[in-house]
N, C-alpha and C. Protein backbone atom coordinates (compact mmCIF):
# COMPACT_ATOMS: atom_id res chain seq x y z
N UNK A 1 91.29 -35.68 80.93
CA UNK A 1 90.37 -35.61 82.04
C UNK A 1 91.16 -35.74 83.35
N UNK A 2 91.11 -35.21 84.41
CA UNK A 2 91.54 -34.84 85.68
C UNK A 2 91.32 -36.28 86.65
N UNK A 3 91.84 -36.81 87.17
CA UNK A 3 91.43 -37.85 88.39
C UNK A 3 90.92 -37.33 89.33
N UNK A 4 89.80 -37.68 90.03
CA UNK A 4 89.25 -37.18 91.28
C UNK A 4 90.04 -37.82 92.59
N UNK A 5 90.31 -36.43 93.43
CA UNK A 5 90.61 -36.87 94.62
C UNK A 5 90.20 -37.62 95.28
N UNK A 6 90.66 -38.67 96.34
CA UNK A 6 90.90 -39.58 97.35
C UNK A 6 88.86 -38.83 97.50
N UNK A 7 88.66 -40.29 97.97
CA UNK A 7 87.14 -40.45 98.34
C UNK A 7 87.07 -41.95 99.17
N UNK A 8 86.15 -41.54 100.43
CA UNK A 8 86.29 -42.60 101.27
C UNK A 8 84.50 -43.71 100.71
N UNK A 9 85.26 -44.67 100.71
CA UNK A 9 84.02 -45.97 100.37
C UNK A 9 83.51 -46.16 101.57
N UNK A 10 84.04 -46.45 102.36
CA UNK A 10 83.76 -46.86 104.13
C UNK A 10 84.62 -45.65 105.07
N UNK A 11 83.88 -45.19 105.97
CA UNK A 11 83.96 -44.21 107.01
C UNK A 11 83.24 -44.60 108.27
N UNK A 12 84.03 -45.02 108.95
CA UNK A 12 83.58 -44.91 110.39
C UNK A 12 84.37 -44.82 111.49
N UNK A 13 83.66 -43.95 112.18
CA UNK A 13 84.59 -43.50 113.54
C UNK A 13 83.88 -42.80 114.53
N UNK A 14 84.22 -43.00 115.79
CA UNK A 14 83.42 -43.09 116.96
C UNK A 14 84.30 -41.58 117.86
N UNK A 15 83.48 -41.53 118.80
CA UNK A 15 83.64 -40.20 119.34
C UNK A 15 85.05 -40.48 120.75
N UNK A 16 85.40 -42.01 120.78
CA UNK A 16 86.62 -42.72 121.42
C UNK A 16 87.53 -42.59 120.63
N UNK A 17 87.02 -42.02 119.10
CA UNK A 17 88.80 -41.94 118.59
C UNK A 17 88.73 -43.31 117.32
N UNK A 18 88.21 -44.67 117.76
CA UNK A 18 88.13 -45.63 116.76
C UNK A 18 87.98 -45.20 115.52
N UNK A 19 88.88 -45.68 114.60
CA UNK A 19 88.27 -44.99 113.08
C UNK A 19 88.59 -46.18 112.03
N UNK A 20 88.07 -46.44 110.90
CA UNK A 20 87.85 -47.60 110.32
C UNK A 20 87.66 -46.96 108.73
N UNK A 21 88.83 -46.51 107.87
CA UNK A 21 88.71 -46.22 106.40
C UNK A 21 89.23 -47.01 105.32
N UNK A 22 88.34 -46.62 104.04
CA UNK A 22 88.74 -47.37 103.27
C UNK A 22 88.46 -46.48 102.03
N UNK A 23 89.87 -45.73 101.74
CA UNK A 23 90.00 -44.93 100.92
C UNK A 23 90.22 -45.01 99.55
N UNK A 24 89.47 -44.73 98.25
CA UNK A 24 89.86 -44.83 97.13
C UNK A 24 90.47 -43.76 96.86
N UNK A 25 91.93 -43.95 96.39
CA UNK A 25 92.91 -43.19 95.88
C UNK A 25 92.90 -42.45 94.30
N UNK A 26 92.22 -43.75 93.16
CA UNK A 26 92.49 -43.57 92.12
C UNK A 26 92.54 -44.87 91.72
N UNK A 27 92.69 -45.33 89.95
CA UNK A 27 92.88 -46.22 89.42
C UNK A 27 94.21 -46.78 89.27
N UNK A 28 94.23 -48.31 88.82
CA UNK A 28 95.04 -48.83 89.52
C UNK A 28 96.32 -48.29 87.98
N UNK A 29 95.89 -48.53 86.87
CA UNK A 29 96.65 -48.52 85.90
C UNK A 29 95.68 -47.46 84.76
N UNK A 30 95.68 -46.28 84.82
CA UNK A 30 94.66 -45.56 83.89
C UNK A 30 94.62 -45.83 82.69
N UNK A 31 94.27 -46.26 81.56
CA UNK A 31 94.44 -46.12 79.99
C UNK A 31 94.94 -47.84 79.99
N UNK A 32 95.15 -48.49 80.61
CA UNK A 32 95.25 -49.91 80.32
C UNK A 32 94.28 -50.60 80.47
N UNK A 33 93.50 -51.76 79.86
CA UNK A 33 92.65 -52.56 79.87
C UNK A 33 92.38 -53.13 80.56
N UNK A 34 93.21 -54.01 81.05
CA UNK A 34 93.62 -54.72 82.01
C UNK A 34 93.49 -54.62 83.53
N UNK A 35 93.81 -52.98 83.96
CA UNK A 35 94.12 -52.19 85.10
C UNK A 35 93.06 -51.20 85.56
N UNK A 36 92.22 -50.62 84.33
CA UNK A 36 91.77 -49.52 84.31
C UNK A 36 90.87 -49.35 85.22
N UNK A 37 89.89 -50.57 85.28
CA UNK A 37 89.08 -50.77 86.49
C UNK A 37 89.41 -50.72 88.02
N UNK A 38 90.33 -51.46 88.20
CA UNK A 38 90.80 -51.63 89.08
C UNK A 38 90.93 -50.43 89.85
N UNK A 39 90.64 -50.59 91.07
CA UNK A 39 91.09 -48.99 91.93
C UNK A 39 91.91 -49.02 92.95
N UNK A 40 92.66 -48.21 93.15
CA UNK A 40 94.30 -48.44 94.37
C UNK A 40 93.46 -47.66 95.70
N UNK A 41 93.27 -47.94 96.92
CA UNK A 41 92.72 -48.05 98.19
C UNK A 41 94.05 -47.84 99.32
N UNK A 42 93.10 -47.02 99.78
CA UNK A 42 94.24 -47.29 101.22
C UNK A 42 93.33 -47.33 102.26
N UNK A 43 93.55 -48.54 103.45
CA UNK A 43 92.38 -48.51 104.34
C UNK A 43 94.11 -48.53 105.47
N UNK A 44 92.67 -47.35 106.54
CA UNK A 44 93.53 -47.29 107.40
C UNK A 44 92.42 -47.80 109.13
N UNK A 45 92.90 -47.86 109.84
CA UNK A 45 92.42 -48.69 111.09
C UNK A 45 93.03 -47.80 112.38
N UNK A 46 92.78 -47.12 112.99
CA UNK A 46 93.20 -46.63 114.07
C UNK A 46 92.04 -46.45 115.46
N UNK A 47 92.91 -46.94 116.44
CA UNK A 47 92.20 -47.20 117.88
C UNK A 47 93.32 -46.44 118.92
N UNK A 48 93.30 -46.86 120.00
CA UNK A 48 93.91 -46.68 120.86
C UNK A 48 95.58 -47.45 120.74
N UNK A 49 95.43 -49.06 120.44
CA UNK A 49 96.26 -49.40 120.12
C UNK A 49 96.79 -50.31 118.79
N UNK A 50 96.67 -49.38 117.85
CA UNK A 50 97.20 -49.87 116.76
C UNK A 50 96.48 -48.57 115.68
N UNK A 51 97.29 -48.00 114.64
CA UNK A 51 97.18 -47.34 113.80
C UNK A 51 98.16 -47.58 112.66
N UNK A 52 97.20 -48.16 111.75
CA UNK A 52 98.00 -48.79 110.46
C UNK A 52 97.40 -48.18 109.35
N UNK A 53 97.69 -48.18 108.33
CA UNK A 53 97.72 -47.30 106.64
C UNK A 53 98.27 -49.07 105.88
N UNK A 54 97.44 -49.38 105.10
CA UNK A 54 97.32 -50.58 103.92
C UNK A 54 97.04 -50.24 102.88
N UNK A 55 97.57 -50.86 102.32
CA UNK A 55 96.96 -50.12 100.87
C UNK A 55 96.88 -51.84 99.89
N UNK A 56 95.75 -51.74 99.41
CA UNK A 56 95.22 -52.53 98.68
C UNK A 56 94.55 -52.02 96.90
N UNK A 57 93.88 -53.05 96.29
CA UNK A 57 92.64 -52.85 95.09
C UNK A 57 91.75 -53.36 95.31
N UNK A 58 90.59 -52.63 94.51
CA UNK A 58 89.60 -53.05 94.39
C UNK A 58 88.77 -53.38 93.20
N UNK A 59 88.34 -54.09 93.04
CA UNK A 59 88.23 -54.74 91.21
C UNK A 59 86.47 -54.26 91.61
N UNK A 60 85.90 -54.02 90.24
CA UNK A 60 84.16 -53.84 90.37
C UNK A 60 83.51 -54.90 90.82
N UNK A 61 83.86 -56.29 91.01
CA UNK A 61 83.51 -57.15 91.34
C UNK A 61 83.20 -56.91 93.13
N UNK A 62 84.28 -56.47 93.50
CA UNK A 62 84.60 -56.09 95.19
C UNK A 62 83.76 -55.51 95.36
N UNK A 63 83.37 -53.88 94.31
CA UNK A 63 82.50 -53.04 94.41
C UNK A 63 80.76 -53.85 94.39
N UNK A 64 80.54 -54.94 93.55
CA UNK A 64 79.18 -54.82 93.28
C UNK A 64 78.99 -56.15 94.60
N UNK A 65 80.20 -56.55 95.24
CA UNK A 65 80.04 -57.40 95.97
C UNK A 65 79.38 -56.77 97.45
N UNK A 66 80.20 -55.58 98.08
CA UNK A 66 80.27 -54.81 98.93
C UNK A 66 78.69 -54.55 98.74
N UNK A 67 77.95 -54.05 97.40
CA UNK A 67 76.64 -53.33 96.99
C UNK A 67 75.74 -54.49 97.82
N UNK A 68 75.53 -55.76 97.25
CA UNK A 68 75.11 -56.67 97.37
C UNK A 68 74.99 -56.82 99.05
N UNK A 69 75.92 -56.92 99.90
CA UNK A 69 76.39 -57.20 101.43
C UNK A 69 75.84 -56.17 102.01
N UNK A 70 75.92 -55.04 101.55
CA UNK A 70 75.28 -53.46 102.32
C UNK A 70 73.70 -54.08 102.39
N UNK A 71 73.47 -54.06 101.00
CA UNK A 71 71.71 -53.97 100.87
C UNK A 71 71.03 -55.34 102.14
N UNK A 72 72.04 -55.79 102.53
CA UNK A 72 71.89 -57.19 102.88
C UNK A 72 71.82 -57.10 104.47
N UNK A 73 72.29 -56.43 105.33
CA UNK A 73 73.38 -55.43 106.22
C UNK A 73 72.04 -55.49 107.56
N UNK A 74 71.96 -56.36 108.69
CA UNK A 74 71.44 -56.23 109.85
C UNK A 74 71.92 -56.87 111.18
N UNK A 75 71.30 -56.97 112.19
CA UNK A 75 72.18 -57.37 113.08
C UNK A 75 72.22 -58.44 112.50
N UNK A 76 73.64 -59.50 113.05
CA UNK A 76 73.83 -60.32 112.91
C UNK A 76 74.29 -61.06 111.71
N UNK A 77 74.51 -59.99 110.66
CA UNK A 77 75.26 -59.93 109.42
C UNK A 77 76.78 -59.38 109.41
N UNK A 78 77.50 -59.97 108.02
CA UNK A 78 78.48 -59.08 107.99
C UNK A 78 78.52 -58.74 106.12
N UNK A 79 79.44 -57.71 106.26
CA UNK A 79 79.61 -56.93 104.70
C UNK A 79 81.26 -56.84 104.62
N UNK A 80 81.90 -57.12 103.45
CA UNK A 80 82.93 -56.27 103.87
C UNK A 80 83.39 -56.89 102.35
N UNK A 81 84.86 -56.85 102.32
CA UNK A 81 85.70 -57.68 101.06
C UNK A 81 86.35 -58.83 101.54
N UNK A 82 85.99 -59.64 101.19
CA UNK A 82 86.88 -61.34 101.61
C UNK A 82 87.24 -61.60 100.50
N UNK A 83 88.39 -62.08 100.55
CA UNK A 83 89.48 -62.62 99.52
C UNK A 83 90.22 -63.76 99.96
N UNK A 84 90.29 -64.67 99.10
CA UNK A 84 91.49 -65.75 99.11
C UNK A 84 92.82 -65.53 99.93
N UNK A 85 93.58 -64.50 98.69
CA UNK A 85 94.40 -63.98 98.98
C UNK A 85 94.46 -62.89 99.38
N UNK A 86 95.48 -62.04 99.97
CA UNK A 86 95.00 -60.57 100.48
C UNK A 86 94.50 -60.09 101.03
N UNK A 87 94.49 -58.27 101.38
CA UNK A 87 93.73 -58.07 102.39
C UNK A 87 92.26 -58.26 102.34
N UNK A 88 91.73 -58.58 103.47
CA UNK A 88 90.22 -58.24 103.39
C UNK A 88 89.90 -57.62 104.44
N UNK A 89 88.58 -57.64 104.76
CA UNK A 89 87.79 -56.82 105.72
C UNK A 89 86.27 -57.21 106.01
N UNK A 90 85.95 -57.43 107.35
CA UNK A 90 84.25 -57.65 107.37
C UNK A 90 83.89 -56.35 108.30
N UNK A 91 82.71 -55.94 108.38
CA UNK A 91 82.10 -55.03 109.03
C UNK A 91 80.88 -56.27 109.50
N UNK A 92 80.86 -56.51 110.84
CA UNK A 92 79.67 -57.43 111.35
C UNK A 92 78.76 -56.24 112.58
N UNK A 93 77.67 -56.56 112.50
CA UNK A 93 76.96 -55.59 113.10
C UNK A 93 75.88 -56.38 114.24
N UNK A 94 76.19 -56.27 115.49
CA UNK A 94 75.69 -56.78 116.57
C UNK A 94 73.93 -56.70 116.46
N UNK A 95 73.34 -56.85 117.27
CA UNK A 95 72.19 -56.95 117.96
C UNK A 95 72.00 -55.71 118.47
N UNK A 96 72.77 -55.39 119.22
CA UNK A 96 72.94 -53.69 120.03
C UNK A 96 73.29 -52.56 118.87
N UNK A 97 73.10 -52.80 117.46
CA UNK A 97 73.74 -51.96 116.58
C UNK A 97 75.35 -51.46 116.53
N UNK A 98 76.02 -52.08 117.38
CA UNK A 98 77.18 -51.80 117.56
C UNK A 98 78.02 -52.87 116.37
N UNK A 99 79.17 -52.17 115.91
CA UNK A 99 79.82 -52.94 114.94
C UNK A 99 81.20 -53.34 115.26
N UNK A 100 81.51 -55.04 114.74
CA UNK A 100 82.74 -55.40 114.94
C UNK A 100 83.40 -55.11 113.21
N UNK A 101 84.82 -54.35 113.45
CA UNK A 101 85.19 -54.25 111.77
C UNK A 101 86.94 -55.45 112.12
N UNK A 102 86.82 -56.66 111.18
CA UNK A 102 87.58 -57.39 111.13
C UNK A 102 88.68 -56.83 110.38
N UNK A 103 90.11 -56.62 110.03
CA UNK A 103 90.74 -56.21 109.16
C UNK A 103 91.81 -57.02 109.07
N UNK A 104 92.32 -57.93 107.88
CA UNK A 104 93.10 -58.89 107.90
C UNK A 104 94.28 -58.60 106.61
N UNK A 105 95.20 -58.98 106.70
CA UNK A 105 96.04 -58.98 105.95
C UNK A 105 96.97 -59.75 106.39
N UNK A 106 97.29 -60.77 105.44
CA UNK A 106 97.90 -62.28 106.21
C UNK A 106 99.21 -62.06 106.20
N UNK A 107 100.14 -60.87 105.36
CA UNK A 107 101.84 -60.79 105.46
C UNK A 107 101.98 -59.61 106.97
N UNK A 108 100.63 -58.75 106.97
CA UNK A 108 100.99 -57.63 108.06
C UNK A 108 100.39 -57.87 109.37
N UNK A 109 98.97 -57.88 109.49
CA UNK A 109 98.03 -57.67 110.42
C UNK A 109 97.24 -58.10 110.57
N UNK A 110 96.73 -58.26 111.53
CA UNK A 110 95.02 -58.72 112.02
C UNK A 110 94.88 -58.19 113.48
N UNK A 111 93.38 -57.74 113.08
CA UNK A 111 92.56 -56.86 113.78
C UNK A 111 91.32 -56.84 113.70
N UNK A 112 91.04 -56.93 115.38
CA UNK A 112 89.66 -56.77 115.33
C UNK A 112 89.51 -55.14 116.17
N UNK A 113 88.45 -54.31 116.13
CA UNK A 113 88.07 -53.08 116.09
C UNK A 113 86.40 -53.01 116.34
N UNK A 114 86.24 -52.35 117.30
CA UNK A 114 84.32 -52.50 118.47
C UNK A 114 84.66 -50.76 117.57
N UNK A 115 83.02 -50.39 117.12
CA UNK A 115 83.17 -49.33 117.00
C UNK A 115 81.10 -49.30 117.37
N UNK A 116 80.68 -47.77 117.54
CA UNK A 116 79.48 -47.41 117.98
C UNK A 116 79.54 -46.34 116.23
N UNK A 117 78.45 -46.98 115.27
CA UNK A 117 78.26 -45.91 114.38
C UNK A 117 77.38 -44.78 114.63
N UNK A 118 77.59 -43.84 113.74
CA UNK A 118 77.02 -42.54 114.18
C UNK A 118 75.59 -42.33 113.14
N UNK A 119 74.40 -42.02 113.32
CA UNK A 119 73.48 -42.19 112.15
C UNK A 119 73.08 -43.60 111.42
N UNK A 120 72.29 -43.44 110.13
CA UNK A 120 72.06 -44.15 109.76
C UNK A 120 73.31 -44.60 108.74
N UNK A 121 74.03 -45.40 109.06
CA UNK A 121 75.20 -45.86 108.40
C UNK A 121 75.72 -46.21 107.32
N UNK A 122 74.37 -47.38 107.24
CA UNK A 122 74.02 -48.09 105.98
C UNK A 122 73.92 -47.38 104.60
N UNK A 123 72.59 -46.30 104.92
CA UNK A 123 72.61 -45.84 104.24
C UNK A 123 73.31 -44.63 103.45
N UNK A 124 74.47 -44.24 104.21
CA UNK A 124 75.67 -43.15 104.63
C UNK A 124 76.41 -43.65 103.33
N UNK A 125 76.79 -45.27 103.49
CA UNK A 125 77.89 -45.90 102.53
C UNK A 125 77.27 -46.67 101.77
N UNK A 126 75.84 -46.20 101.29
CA UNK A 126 74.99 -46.71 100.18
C UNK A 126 75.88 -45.52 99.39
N UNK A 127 75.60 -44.60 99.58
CA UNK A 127 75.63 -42.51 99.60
C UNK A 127 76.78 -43.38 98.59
N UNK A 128 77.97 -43.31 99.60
CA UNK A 128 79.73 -43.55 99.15
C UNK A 128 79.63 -44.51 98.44
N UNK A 129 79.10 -45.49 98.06
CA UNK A 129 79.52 -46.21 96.92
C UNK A 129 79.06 -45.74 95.44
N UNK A 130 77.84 -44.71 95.81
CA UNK A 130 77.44 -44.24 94.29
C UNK A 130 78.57 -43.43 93.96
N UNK A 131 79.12 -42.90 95.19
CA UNK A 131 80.05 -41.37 94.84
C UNK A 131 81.19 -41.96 93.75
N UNK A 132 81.54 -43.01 94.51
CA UNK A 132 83.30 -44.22 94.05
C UNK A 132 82.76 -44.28 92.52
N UNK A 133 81.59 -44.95 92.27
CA UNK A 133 81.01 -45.49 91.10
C UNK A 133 80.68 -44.18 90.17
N UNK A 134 80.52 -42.95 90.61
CA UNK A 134 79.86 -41.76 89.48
C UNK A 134 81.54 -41.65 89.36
N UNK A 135 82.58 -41.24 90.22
CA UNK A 135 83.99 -40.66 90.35
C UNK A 135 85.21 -41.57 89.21
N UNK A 136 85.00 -42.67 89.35
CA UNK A 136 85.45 -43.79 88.81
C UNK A 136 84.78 -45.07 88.00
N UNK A 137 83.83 -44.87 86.87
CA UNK A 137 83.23 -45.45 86.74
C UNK A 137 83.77 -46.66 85.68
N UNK A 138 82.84 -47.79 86.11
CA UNK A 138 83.42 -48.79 85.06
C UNK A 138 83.22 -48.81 83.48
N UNK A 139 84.54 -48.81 82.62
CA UNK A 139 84.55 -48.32 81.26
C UNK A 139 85.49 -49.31 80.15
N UNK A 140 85.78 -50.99 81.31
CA UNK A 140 86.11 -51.75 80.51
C UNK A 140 85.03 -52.59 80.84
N UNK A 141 84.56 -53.97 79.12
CA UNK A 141 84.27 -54.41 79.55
C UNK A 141 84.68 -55.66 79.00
N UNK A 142 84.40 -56.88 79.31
CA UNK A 142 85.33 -58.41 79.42
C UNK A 142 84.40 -58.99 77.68
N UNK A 143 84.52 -59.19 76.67
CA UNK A 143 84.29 -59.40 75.30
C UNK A 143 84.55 -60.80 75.48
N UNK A 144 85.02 -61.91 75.90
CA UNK A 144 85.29 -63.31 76.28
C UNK A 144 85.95 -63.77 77.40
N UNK A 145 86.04 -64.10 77.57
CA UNK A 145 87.14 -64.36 79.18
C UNK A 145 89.32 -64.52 78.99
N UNK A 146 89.35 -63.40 79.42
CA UNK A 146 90.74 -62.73 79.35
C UNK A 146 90.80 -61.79 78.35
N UNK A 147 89.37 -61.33 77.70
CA UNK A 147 89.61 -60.20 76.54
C UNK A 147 88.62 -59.34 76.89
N UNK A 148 89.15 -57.92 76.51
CA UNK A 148 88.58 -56.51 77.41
C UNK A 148 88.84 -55.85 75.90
N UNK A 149 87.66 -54.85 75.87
CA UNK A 149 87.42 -53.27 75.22
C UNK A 149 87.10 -52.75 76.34
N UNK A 150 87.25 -51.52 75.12
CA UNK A 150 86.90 -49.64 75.90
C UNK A 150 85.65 -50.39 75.63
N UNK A 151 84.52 -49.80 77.12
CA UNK A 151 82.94 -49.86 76.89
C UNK A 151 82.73 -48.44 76.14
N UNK A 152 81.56 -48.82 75.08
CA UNK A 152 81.10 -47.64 74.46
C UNK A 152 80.96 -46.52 75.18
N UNK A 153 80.52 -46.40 76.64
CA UNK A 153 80.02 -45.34 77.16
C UNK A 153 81.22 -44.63 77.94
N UNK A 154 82.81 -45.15 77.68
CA UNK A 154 83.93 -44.61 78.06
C UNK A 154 84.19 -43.36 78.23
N UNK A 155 84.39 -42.06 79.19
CA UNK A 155 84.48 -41.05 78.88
C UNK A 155 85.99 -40.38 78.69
N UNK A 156 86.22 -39.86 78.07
CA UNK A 156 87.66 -39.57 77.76
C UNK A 156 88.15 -38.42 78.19
């Protein structure tokens, strides 16, 4: 079976140029148990001053976390991936509908980023997370804690 090309989870960018991605590349380790879920990301951040390319994963957990934070998603909220360790990211969304996107990574960067979304947003990267989830879908599953099978519905 073929890997599907690069597909963006989060897209936003303003008519100033601000742009705010968070690209799924592919899986992190294909045919391993362990890995298979996992998906390799590259989020990139570009403004006026600063344009960076990161590359991170994303475990289904991130994914059903992100699901959870969207559905959740008004002024005065934020959504994004927070982690312990590693990069993360919030998307917080003003009063004025205008959005602050936090982007952190504690060995490289930190950034904050004002962006004006275009449309209905929310529901834009409701859209993109089914796409990530039909493109890459989850096909391990955890049998006790630290033990994984192929899920029956695995496609090969």
């Amino acid at each position: 079976m073929t890997e599907p090309g690069p597909m963006d989870l989060v897209h936003l960018a303003d008519p100033e140029g601000t742009r705010f991605v968070v690209r799924v590349v592919g899986r992190f380790q294909p045919g391993v148990l362990t890995g298979h879920d996992t998906l390799r990301v590259d989020v990139l951040a570009s403004t006026s001053f600063v344009d960076a390319r990161l590359d991170t994963f994303l475990s289904p957990r991130d994914l059903d976390s992100w699901e959870r934070q969207l559905s959740r998603m008004g002024p005065g909220r934020t959504a994004g991936v927070d982690r312990d360790r590693g990069l993360s990211f919030g998307i917080r969304m003003h009063e004025d509908g205008c959005l602050s996107v936090q982007l952190t990574d504690p060995d490289r960067l930190t950034t904050l980023l004002g962006t004006e979304p275009q449309g209905d947003w929310i529901a834009e990267h409701r859209g993109r997370l089914e796409q990530v989830r039909a493109a890459w879908p989850r096909e391990v599953v955890e049998t006790a804690p630290g033990a994984y099978a192929w899920s029956p519905d695995r496609k090969r």
